[in-house]
N, C-alpha and C. Protein backbone atom coordinates (compact mmCIF):
# COMPACT_ATOMS: atom_id res chain seq x y z
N UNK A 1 -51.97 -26.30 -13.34
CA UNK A 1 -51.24 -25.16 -13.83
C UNK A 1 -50.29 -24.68 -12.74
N UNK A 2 -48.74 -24.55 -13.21
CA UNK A 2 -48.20 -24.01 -12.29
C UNK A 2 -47.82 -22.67 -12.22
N UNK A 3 -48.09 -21.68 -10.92
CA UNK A 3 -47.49 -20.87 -10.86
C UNK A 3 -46.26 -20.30 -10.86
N UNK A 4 -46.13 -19.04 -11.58
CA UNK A 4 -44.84 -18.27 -11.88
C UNK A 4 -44.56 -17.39 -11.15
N UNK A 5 -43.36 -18.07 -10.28
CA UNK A 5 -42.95 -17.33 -8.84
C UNK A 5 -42.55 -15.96 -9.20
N UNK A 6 -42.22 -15.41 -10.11
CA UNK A 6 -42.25 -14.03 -10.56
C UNK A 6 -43.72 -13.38 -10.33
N UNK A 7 -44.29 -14.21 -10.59
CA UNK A 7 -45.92 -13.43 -10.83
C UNK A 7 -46.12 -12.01 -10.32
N UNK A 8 -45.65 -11.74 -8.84
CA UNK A 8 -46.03 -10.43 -8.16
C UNK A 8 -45.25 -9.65 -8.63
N UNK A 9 -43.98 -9.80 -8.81
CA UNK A 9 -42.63 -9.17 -9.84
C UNK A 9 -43.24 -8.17 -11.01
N UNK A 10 -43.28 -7.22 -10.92
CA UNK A 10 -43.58 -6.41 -12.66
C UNK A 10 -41.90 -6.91 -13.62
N UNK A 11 -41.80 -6.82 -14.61
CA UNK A 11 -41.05 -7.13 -15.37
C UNK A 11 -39.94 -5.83 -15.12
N UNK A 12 -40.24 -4.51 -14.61
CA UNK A 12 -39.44 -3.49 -14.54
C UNK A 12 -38.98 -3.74 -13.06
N UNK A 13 -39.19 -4.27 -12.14
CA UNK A 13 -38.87 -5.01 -10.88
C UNK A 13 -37.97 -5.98 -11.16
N UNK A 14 -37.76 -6.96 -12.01
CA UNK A 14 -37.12 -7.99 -12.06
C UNK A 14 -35.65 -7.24 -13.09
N UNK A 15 -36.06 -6.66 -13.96
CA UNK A 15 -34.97 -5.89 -14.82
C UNK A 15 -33.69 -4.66 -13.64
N UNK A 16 -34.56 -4.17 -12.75
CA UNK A 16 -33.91 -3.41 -11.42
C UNK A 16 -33.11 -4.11 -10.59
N UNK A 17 -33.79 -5.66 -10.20
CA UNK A 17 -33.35 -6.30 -9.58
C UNK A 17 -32.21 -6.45 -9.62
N UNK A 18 -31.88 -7.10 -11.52
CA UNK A 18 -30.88 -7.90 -12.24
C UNK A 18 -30.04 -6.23 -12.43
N UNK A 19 -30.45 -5.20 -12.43
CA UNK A 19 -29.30 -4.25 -12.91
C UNK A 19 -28.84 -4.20 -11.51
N UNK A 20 -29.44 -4.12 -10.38
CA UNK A 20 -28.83 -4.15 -8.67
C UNK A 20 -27.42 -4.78 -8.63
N UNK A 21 -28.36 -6.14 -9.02
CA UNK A 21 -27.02 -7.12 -8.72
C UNK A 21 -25.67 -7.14 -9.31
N UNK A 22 -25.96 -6.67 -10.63
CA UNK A 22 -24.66 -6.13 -11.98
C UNK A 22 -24.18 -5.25 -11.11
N UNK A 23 -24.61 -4.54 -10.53
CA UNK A 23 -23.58 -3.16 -10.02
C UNK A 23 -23.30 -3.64 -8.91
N UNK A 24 -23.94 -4.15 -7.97
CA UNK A 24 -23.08 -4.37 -7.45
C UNK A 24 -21.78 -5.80 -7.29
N UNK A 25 -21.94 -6.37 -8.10
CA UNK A 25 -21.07 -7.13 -8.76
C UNK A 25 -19.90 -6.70 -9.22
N UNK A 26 -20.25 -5.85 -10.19
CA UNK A 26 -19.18 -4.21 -10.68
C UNK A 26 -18.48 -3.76 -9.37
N UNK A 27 -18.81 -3.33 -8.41
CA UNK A 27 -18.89 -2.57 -7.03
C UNK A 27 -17.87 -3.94 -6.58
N UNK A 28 -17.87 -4.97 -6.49
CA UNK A 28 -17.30 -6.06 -6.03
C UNK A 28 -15.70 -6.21 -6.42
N UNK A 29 -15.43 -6.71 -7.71
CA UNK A 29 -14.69 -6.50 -8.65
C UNK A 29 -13.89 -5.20 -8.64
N UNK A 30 -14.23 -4.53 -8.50
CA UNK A 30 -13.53 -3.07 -8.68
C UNK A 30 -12.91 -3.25 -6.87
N UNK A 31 -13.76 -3.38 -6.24
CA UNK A 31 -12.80 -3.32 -4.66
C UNK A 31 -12.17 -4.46 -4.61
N UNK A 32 -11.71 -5.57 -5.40
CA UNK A 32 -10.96 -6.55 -5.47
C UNK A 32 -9.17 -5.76 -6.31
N UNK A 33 -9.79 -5.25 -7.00
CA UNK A 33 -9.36 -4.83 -7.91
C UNK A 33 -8.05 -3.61 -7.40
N UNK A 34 -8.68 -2.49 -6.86
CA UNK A 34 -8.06 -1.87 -5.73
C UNK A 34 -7.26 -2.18 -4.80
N UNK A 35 -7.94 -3.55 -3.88
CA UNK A 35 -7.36 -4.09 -3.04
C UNK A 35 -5.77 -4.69 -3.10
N UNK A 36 -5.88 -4.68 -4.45
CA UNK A 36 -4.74 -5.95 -5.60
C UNK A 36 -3.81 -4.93 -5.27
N UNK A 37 -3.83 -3.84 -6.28
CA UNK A 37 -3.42 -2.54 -6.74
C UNK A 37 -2.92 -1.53 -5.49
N UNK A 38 -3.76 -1.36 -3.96
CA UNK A 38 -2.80 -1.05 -2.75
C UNK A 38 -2.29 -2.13 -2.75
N UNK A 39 -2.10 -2.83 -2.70
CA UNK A 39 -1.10 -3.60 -1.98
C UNK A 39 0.39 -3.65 -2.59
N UNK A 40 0.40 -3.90 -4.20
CA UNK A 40 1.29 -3.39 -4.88
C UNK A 40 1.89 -1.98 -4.39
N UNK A 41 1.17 -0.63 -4.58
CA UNK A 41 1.75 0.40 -3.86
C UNK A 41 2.46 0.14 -2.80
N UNK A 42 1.43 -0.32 -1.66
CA UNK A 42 1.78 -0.59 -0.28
C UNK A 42 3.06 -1.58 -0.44
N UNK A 43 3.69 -2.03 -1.33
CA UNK A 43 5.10 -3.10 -0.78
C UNK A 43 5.67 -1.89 -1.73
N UNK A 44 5.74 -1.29 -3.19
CA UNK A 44 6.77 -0.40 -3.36
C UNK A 44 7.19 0.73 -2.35
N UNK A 45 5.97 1.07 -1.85
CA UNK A 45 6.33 2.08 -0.75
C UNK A 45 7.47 1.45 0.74
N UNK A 46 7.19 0.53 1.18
CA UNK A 46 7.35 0.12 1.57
C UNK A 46 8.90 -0.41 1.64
N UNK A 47 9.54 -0.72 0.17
CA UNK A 47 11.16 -1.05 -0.22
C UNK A 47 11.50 0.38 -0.27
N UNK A 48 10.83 1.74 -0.96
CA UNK A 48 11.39 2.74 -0.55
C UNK A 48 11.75 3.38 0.88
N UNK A 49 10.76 2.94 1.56
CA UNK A 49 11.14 2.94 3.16
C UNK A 49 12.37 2.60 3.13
N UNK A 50 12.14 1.31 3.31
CA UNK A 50 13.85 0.17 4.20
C UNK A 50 14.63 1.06 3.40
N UNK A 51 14.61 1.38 2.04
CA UNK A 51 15.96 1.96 1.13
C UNK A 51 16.35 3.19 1.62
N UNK A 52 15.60 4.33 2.37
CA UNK A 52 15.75 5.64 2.35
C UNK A 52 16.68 5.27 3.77
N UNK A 53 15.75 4.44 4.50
CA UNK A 53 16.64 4.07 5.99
C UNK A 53 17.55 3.16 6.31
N UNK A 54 18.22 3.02 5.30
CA UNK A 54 19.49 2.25 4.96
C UNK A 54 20.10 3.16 4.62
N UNK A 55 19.89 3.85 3.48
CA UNK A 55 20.70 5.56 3.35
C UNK A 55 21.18 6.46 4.52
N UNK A 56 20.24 6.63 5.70
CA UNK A 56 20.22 7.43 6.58
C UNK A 56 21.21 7.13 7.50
N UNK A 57 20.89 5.47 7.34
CA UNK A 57 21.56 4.80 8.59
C UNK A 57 22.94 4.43 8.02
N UNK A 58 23.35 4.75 6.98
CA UNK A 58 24.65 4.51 6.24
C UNK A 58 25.42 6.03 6.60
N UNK A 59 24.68 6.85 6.40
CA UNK A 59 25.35 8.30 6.75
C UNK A 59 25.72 8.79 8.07
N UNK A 60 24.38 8.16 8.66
CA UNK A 60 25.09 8.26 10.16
C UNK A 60 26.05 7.94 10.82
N UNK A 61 26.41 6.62 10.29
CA UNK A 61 27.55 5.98 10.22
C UNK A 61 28.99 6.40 10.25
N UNK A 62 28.76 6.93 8.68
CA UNK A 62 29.58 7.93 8.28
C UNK A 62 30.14 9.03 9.02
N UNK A 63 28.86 9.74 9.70
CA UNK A 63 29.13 11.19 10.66
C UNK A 63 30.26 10.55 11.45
N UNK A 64 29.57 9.43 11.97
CA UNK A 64 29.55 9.24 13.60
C UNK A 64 31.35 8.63 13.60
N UNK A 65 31.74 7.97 12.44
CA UNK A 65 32.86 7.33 12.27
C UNK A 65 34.25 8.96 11.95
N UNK A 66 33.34 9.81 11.40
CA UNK A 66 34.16 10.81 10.85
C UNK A 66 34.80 11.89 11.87
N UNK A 67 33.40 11.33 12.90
CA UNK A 67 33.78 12.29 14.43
C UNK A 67 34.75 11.53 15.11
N UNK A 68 34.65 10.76 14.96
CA UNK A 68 35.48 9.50 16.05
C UNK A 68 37.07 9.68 15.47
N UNK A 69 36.86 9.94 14.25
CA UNK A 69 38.48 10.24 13.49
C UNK A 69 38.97 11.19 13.87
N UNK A 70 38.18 12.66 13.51
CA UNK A 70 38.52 14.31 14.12
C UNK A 70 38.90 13.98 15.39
N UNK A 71 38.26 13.61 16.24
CA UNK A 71 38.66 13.53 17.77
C UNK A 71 39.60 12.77 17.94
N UNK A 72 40.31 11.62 17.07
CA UNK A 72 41.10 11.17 17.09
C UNK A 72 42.74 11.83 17.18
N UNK A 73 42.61 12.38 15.92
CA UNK A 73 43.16 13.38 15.29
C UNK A 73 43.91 14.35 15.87
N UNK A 74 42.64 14.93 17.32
CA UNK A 74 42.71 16.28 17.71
C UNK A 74 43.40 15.69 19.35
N UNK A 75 43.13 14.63 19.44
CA UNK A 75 44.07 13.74 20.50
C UNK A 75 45.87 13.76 20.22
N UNK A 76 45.93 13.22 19.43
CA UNK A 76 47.00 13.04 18.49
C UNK A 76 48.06 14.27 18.64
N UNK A 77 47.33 15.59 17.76
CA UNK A 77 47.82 17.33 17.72
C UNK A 77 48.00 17.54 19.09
N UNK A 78 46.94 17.50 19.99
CA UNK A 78 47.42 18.03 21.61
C UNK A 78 48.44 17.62 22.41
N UNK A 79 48.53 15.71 21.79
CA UNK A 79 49.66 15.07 22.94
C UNK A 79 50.62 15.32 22.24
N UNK A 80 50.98 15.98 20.95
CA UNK A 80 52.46 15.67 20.66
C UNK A 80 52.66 17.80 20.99
């Protein structure tokens, strides 16, 4: 006769066991799941970055070119 390696197991032990492992299985899946899902965020965020500082760095530009003109300008008015 062979023994049933469950034997010491109550049947409400083995049912706990198997709901353990479901959750955390569940628990598994779901932080896969997340993981997927930042990362998506994490690269949209991320093109909004570069985009905002391409904006910034386009305006600065702008200032910095607009000053360079005024002073140009104001060169110009004084020597004549």
């Amino acid at each position: 006769m062979l023994l049933n390696p469950f034997c010491p197991f109550s049947p409400a032990k083995v049912l706990a066991l198997k709901a353990t492992v479901l959750l955390l299985l569940t628990l598994l899946i779901k932080a896969r799941v997340q993981i997927v899902a930042g990362s998506a965020i994490g690269i949209v965020l991320l093109l909004l970055q570069t985009l905002v500082f391409l904006a910034i760095s386009g305006g600065l530009v702008l200032a910095a070119g607009g000053a360079a003109l005024y002073a140009l300008q104001q060169r110009r008015s004084a020597a004549a």
